[in-house]
N, C-alpha and C. Protein backbone atom coordinates (compact mmCIF):
# COMPACT_ATOMS: atom_id res chain seq x y z
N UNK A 1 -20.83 137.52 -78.99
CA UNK A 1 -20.51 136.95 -77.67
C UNK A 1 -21.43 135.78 -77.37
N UNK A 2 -20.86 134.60 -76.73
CA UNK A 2 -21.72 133.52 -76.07
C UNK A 2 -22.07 134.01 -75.43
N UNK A 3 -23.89 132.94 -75.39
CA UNK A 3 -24.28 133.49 -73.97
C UNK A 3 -24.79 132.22 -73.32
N UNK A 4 -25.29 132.30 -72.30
CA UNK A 4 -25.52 131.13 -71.34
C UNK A 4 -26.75 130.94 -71.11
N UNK A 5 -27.95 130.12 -70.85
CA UNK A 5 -29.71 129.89 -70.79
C UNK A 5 -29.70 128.90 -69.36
N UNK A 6 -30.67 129.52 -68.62
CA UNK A 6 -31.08 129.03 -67.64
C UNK A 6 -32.17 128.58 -67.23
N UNK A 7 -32.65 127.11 -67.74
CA UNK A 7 -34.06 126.79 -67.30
C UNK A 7 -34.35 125.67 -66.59
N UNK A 8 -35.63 125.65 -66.25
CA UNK A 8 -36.59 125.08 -65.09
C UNK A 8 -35.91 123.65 -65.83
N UNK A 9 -35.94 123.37 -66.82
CA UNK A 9 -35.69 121.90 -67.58
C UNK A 9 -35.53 122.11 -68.62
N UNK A 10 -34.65 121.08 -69.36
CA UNK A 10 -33.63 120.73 -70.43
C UNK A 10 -35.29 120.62 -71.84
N UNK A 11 -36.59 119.93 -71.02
CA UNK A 11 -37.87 120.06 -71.70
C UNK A 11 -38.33 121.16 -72.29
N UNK A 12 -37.95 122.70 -71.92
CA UNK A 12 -38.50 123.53 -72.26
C UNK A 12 -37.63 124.58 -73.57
N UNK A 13 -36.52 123.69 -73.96
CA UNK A 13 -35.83 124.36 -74.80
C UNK A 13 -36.58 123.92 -76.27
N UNK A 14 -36.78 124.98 -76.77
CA UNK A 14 -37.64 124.67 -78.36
C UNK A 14 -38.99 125.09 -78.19
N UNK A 15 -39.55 124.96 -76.81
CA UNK A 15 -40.87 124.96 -77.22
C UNK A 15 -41.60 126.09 -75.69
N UNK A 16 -40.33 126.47 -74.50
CA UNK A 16 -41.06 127.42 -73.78
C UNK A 16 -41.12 128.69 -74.02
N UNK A 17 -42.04 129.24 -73.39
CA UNK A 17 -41.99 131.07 -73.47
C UNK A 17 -40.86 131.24 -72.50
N UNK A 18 -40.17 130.73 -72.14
CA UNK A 18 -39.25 131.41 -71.34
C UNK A 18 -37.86 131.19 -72.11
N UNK A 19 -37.84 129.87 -72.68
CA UNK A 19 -37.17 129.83 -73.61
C UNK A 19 -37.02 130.90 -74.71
N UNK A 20 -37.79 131.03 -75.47
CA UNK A 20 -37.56 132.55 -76.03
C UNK A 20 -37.79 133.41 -75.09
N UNK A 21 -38.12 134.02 -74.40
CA UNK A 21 -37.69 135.26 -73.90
C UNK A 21 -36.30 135.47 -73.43
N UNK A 22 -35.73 134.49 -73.02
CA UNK A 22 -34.17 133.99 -72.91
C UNK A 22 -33.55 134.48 -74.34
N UNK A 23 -34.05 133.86 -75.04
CA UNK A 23 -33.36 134.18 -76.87
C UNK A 23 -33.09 135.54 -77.11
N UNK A 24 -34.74 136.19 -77.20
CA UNK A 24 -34.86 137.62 -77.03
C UNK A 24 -33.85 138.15 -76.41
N UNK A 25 -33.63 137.81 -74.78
CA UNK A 25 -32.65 139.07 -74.37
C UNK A 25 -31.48 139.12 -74.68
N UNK A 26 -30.75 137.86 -75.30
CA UNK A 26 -29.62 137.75 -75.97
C UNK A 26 -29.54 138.44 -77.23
N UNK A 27 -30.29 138.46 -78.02
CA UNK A 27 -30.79 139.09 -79.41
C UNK A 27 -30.86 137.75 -80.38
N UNK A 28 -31.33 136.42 -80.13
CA UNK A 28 -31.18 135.20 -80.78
C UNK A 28 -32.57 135.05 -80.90
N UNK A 29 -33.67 135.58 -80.92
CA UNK A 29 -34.69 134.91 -80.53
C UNK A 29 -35.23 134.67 -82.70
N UNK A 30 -34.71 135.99 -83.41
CA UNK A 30 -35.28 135.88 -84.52
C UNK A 30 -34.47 134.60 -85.50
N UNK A 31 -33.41 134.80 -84.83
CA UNK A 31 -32.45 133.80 -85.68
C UNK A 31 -32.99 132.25 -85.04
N UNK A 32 -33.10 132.20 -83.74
CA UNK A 32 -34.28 130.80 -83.83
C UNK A 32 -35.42 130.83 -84.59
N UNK A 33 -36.21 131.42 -84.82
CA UNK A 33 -37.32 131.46 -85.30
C UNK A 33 -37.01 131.34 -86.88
N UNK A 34 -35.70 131.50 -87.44
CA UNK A 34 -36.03 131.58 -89.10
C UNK A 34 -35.44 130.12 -88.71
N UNK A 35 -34.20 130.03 -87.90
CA UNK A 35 -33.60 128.62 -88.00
C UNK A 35 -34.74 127.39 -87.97
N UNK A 36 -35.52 127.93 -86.97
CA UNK A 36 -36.94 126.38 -86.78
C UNK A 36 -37.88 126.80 -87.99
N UNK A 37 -38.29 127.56 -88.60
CA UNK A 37 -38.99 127.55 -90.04
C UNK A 37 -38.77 127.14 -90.88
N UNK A 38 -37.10 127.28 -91.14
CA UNK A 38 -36.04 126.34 -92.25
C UNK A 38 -36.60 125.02 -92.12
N UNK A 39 -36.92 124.33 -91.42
CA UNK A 39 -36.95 123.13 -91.13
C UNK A 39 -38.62 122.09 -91.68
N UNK A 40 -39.41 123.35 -92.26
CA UNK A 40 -40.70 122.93 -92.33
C UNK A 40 -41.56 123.77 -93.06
N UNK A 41 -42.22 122.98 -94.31
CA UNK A 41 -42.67 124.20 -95.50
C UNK A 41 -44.34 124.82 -94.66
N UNK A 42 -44.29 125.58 -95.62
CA UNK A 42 -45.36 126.64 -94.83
C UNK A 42 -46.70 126.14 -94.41
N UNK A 43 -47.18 126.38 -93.39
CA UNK A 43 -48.19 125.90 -92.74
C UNK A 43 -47.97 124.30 -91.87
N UNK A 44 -47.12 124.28 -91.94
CA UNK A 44 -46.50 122.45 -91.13
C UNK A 44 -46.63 123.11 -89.99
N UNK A 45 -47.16 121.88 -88.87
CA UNK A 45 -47.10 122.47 -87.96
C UNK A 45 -46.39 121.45 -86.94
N UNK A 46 -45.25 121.90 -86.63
CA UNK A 46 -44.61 120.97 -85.87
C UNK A 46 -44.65 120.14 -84.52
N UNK A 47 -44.52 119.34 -83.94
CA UNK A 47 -44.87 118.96 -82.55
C UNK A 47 -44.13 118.77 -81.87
N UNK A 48 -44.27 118.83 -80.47
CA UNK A 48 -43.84 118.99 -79.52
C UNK A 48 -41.93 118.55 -79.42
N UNK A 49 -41.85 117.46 -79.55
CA UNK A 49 -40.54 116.48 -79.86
C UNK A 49 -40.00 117.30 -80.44
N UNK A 50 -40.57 117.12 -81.97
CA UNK A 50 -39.30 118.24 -82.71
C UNK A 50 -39.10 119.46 -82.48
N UNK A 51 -39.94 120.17 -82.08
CA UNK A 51 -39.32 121.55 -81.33
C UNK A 51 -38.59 121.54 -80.52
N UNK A 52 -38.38 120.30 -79.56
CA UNK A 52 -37.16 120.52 -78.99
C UNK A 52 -35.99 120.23 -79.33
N UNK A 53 -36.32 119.19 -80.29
CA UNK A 53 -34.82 118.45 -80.94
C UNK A 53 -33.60 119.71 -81.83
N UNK A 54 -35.19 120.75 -82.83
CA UNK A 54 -34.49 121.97 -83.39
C UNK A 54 -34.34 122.59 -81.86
N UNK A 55 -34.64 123.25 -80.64
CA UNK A 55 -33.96 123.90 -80.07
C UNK A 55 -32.90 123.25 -79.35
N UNK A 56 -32.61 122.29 -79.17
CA UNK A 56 -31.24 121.37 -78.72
C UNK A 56 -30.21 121.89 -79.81
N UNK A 57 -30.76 121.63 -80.98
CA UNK A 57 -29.77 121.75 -82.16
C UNK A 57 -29.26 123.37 -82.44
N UNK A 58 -30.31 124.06 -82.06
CA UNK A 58 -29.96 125.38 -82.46
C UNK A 58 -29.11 126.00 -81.16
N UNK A 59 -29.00 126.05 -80.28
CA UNK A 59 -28.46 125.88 -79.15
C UNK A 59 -26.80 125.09 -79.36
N UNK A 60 -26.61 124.12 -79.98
CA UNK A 60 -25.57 123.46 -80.59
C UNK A 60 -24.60 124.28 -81.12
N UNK A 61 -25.47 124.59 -82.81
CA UNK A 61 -24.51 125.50 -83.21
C UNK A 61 -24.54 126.22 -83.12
N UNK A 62 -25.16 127.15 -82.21
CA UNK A 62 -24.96 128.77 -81.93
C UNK A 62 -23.90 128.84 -80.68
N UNK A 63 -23.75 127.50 -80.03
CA UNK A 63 -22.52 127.80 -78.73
C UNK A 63 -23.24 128.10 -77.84
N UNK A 64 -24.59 128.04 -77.59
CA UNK A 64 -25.63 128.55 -76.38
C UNK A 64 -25.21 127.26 -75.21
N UNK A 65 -24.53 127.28 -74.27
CA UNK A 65 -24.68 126.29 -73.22
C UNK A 65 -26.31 126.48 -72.06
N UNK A 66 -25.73 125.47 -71.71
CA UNK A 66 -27.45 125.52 -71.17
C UNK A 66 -27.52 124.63 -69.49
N UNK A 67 -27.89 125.53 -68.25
CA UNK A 67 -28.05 125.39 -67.08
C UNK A 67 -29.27 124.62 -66.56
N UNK A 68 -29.63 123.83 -66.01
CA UNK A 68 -31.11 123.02 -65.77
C UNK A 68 -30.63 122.66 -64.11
N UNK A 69 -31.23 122.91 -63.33
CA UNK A 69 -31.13 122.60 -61.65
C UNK A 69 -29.71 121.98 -61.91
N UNK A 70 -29.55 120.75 -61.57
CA UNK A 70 -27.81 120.25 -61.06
C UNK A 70 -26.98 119.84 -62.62
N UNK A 71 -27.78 120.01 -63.69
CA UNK A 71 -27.32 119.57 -64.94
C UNK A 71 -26.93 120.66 -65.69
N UNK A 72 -25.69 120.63 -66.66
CA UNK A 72 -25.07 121.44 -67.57
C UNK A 72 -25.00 120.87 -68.39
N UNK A 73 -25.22 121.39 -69.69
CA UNK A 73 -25.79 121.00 -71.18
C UNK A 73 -24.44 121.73 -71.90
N UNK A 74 -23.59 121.02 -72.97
CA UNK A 74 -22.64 121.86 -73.57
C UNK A 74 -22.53 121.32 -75.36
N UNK A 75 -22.40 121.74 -76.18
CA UNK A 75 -22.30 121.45 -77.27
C UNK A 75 -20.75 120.10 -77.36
N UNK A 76 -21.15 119.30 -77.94
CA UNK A 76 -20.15 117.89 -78.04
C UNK A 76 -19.43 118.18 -79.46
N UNK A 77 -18.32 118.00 -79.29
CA UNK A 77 -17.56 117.65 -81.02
C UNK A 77 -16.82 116.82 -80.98
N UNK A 78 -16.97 115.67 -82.19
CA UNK A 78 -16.57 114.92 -82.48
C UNK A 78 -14.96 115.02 -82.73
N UNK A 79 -13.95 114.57 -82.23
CA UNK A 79 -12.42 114.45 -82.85
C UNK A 79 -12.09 112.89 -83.08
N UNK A 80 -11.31 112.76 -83.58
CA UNK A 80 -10.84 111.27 -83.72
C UNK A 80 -10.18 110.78 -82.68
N UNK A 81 -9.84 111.83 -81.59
CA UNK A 81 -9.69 111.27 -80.08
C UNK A 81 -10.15 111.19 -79.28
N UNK A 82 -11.57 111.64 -79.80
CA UNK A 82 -12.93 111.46 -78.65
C UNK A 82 -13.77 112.77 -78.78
N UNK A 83 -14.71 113.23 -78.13
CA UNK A 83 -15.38 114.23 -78.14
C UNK A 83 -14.90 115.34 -77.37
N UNK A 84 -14.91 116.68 -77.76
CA UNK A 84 -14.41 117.53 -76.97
C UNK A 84 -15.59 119.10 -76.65
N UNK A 85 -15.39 119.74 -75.92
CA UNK A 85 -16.35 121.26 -75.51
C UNK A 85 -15.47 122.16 -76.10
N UNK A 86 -16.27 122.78 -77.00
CA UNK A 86 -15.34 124.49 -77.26
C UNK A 86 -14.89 125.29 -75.52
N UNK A 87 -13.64 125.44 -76.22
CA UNK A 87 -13.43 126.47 -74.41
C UNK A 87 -14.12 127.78 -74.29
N UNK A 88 -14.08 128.63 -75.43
CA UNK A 88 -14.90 129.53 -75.37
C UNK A 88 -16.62 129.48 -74.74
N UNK A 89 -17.13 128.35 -74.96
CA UNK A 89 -18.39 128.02 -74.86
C UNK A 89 -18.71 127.45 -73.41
N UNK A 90 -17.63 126.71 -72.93
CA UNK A 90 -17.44 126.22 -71.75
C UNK A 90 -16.69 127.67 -70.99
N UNK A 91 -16.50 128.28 -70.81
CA UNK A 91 -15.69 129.24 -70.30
C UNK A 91 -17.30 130.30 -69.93
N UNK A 92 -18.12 130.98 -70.91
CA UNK A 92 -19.52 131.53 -70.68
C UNK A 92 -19.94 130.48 -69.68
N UNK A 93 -20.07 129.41 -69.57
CA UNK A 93 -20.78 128.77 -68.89
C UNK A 93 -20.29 128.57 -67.07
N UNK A 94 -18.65 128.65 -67.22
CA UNK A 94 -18.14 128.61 -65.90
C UNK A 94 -18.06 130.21 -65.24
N UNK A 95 -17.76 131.17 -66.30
CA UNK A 95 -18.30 132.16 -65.51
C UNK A 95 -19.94 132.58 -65.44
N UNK A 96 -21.04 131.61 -65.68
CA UNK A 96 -22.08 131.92 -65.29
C UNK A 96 -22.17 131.16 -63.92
N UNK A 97 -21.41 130.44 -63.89
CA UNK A 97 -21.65 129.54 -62.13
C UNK A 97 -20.42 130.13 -61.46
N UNK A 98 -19.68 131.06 -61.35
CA UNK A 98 -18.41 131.27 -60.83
C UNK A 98 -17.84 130.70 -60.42
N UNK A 99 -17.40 129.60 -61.67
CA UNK A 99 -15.93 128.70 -61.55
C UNK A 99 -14.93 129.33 -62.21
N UNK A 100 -14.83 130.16 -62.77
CA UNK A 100 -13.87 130.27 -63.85
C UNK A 100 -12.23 130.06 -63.04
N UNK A 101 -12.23 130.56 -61.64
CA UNK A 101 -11.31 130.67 -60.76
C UNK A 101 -11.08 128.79 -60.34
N UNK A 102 -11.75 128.48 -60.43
CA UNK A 102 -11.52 127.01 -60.26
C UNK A 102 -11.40 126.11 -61.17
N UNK A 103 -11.84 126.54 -62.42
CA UNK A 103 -11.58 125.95 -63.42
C UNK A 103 -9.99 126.26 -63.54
N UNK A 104 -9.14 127.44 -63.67
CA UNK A 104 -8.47 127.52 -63.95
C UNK A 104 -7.09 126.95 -63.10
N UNK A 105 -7.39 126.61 -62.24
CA UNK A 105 -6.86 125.69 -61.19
C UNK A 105 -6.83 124.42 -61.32
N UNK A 106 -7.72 123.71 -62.10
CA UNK A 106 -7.80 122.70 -62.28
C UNK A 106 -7.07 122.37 -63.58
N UNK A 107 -7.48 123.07 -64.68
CA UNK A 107 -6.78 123.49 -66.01
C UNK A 107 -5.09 123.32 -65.75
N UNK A 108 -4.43 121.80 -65.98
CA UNK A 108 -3.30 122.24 -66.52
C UNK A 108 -2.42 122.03 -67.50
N UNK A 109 -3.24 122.28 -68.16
CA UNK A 109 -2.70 122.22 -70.53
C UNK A 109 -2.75 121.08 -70.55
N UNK A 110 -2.72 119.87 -69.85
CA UNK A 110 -2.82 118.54 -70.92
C UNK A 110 -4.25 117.94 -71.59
N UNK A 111 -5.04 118.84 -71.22
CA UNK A 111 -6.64 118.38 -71.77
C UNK A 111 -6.75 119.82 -72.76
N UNK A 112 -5.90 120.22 -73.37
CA UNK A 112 -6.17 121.50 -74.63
C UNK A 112 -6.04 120.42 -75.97
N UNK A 113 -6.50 120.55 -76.79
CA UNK A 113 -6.59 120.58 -78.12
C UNK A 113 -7.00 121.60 -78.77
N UNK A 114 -6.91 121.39 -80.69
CA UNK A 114 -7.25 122.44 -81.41
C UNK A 114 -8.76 121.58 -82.04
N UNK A 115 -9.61 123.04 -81.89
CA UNK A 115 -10.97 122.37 -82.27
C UNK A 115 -10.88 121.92 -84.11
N UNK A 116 -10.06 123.01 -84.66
CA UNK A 116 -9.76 122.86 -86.26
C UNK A 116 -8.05 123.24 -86.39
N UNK A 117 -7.87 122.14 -86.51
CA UNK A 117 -6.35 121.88 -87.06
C UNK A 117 -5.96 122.90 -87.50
N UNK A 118 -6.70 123.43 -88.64
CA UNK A 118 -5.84 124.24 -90.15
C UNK A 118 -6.09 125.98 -88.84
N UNK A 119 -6.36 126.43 -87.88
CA UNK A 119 -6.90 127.50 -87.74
C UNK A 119 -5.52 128.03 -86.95
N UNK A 120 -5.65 128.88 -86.30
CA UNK A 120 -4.98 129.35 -85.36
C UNK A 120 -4.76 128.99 -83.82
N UNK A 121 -3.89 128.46 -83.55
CA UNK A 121 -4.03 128.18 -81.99
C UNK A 121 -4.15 128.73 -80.96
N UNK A 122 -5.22 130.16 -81.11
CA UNK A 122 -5.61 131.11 -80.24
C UNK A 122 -7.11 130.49 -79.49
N UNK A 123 -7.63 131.40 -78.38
CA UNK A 123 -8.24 130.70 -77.68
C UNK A 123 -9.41 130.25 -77.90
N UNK A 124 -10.24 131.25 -78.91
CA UNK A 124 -11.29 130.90 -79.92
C UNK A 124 -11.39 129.70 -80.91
N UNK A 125 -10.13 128.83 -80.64
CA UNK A 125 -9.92 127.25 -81.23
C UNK A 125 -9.25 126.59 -80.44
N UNK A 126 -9.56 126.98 -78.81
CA UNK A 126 -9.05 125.33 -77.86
C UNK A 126 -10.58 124.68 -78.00
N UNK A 127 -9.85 123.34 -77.73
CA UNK A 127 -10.92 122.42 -77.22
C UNK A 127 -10.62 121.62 -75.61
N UNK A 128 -11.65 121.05 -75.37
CA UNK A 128 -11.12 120.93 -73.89
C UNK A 128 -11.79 119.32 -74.22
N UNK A 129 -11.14 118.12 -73.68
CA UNK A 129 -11.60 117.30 -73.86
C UNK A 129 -12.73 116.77 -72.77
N UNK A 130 -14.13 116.24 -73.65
CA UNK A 130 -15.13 115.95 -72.79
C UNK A 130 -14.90 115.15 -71.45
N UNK A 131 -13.99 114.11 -70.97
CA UNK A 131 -13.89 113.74 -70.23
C UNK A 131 -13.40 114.58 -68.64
N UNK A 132 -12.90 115.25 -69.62
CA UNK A 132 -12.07 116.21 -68.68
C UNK A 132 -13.12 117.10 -68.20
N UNK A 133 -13.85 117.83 -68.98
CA UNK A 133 -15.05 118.41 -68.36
C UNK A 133 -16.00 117.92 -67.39
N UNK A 134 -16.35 116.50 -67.84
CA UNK A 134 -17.09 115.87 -66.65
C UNK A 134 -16.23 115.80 -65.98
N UNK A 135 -15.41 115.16 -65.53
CA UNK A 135 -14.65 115.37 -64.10
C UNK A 135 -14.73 116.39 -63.50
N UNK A 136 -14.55 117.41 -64.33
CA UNK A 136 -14.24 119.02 -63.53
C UNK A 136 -15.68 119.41 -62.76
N UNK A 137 -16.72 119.33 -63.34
CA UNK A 137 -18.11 119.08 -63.24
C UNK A 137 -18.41 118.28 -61.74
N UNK A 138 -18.35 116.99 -62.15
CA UNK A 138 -18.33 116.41 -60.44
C UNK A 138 -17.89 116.94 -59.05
N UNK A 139 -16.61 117.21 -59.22
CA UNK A 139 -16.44 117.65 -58.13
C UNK A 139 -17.36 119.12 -57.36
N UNK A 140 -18.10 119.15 -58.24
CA UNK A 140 -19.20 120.27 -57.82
C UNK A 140 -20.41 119.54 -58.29
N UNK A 141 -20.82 118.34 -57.95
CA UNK A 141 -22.17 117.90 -57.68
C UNK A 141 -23.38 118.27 -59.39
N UNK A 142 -22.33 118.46 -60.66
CA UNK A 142 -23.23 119.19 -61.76
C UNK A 142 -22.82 117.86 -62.31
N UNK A 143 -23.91 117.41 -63.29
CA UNK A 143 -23.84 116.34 -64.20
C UNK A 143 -23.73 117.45 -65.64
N UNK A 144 -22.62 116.95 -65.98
CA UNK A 144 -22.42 117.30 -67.99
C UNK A 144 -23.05 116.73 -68.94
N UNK A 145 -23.81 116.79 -69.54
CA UNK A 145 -24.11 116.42 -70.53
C UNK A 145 -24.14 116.96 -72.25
N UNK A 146 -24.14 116.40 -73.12
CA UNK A 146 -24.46 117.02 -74.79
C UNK A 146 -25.52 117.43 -75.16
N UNK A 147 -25.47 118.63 -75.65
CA UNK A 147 -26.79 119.43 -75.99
C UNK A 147 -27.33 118.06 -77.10
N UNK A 148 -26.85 118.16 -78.40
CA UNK A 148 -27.24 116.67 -78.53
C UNK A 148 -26.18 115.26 -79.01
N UNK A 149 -26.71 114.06 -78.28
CA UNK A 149 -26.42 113.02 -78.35
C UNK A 149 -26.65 112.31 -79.60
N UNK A 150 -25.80 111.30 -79.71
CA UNK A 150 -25.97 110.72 -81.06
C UNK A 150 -25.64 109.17 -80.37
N UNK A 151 -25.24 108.85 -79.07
CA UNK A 151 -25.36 107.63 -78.49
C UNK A 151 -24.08 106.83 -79.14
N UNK A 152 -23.22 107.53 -80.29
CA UNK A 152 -21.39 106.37 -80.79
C UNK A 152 -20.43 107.14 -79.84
N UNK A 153 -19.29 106.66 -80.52
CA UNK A 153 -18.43 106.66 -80.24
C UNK A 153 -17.92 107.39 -81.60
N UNK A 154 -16.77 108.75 -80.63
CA UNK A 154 -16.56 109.65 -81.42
C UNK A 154 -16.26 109.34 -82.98
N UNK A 155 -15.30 108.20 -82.77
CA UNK A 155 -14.31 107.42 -83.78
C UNK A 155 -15.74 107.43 -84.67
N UNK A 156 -16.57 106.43 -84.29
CA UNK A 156 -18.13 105.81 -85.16
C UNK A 156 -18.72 106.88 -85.88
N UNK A 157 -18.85 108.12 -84.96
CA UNK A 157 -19.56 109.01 -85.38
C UNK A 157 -19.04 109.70 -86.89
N UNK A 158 -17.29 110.01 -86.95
CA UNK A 158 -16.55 110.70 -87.97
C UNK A 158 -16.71 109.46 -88.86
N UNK A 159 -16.50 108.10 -88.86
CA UNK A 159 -16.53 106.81 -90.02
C UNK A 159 -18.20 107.02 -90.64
N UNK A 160 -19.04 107.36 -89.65
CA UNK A 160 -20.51 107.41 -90.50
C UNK A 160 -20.41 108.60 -91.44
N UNK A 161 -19.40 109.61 -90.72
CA UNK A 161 -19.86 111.12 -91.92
C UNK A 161 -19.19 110.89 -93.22
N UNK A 162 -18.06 110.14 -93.25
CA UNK A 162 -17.10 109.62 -93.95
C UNK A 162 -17.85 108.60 -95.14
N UNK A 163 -18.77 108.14 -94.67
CA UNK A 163 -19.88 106.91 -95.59
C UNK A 163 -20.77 107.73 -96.17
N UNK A 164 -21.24 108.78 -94.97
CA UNK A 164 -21.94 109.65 -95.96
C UNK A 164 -21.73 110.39 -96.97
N UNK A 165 -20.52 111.04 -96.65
CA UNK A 165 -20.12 112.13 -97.45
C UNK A 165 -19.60 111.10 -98.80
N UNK A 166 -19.35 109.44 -99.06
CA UNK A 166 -18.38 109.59 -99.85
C UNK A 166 -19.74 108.95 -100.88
N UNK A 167 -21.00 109.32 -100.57
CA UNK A 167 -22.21 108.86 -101.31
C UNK A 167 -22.25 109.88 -102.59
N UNK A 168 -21.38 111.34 -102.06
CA UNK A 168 -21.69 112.66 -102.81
C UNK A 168 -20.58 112.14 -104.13
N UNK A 169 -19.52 111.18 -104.16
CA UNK A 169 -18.74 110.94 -105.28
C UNK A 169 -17.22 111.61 -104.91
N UNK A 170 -17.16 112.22 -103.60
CA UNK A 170 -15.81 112.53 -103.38
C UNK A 170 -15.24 111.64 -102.46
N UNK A 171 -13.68 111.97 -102.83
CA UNK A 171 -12.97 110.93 -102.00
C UNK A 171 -12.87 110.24 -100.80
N UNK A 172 -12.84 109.72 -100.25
CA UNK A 172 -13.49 109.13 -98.43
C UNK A 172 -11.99 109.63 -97.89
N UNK A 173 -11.84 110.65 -96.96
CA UNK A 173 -10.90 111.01 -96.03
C UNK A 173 -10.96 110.98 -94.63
N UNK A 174 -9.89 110.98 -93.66
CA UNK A 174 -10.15 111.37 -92.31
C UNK A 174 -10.17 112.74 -92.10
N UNK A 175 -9.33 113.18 -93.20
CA UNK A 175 -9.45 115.17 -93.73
C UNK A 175 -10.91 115.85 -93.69
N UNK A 176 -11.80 114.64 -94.64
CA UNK A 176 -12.59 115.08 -95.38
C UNK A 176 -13.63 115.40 -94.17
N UNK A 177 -13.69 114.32 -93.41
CA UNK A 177 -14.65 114.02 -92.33
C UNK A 177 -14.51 114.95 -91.84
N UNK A 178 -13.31 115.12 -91.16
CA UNK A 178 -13.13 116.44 -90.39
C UNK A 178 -13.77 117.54 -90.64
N UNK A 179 -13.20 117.75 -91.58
CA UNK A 179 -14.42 119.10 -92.45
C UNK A 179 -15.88 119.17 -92.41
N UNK A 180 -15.91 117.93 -92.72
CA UNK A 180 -17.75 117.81 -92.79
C UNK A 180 -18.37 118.27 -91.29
N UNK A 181 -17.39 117.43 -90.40
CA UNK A 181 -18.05 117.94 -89.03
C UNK A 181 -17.60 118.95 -88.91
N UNK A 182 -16.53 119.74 -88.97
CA UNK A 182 -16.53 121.16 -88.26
C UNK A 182 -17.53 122.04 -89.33
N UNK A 183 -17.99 121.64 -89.80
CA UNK A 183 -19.18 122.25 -90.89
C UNK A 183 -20.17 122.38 -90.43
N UNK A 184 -21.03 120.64 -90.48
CA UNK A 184 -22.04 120.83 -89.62
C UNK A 184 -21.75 121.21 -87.91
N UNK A 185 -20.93 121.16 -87.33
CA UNK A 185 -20.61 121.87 -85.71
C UNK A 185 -21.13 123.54 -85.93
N UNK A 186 -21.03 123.88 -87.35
CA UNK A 186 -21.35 125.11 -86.95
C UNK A 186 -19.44 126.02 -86.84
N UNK A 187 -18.50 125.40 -86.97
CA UNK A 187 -17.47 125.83 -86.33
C UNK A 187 -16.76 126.63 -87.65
N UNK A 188 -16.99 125.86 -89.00
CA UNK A 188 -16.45 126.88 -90.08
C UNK A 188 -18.26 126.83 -91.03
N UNK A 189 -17.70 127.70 -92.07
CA UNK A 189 -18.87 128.00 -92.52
C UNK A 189 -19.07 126.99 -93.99
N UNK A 190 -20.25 126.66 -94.33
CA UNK A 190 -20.28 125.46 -96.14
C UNK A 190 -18.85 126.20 -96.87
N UNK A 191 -19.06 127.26 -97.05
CA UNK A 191 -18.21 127.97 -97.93
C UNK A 191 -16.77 127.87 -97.89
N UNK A 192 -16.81 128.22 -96.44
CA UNK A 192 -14.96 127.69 -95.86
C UNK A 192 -14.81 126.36 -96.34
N UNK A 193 -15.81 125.26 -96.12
CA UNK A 193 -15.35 123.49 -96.34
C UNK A 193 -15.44 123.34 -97.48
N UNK A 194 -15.77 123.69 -98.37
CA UNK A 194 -15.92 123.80 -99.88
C UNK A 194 -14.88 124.35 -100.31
N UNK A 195 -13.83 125.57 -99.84
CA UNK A 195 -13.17 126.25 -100.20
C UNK A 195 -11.92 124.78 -100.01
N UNK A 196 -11.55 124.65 -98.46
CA UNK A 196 -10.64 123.55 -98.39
C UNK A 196 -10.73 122.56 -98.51
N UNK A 197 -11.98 121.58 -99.92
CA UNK A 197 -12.48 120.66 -100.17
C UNK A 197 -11.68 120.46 -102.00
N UNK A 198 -11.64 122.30 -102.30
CA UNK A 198 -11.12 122.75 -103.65
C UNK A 198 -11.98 122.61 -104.08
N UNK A 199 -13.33 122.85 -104.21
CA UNK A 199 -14.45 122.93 -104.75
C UNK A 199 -14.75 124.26 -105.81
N UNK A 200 -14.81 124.85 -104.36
CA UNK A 200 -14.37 126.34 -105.14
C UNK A 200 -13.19 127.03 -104.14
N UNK A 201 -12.42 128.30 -105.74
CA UNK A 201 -11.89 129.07 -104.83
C UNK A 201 -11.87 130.44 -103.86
């Protein structure tokens, strides 16, 4: 199950005690802790910045949304029609402010997409498009924002993974991209994108 984090500031993710104790009561606190170790051989000792950048990130792909006084923090994904919020992820977050009743009022199907094409069009793969969220957001005085930013444009963002990925010697796709990001999103697993890459079977 998602869960939702509530702090003093967007500053204290990665690096407060309240921040983990938050983790803790979810049962996330160990899976941060191996996730931010991954990141740095033994005895490194990391600073301040990057502890928050890994808890922004880990927060990302775990679907953790995140509450700060008038600001809401939500994981961003890239589509080739712009950026969109998992609904599942956005949905924990509106019933932690009790909108869900107003959200759903506002909600009427033309801002759904599928977060992964190839999946099922059940509710664990809508997407809700980011614009649409900030709007919904305003009218209740909350600024939206991306757990993290990358400062392009969605389009920019999938053409860079596309340059990257085609450094590895495979073919340059809009398929391919896709994959790569719902990979790194956290949304399918290496194994799944490898599997529908034909890598392996």
């Amino acid at each position: 199950m998602t869960n939702c984090l509530r702090l003093a500031s967007i500053d204290e993710v990665g690096v407060s005690t309240e921040f983990l104790s938050q983790l803790k009561h979810i049962g996330e606190s160990i899976e941060w802790i191996k996730f931010r170790d991954n990141f740095c051989s033994p005895g490194t000792v990391l600073d301040h910045e990057t502890k928050q950048g890994l808890g922004r990130l880990f927060c990302h792909l775990r679907g953790l949304p995140l509450i700060s006084d008038d600001t809401v923090w939500l994981p961003q994904i890239a589509k080739r029609t712009g950026y969109i919020a998992r609904y599942t992820v956005l949905h924990v977050l509106l019933g932690e402010l009790e909108l869900v009743d107003s959200w759903e009022n506002y909600f009427l199907g033309s801002t759904f997409c599928l977060v992964d094409v190839e999946a099922e069009a059940k509710m664990s793969n809508w997407g809700i498009f980011w614009e649409d969220v900030i709007d919904f957001f305003e009218q209740y005085h909350l600024v939206c924002l991306p757990l993290c930013s990358n400062h392009q444009t969605a389009s920019n963002l999938l053409d860079n993974v596309k340059a990257n990925v085609s450094l590895s010697g495979l073919e340059v796709s809009d398929e391919l991209a896709n994959i790569a990001s719902l990979a790194a999103n956290g949304i399918i697993t290496t194994e799944e994108a490898l599997k529908r890459l034909g890598i392996i079977i």
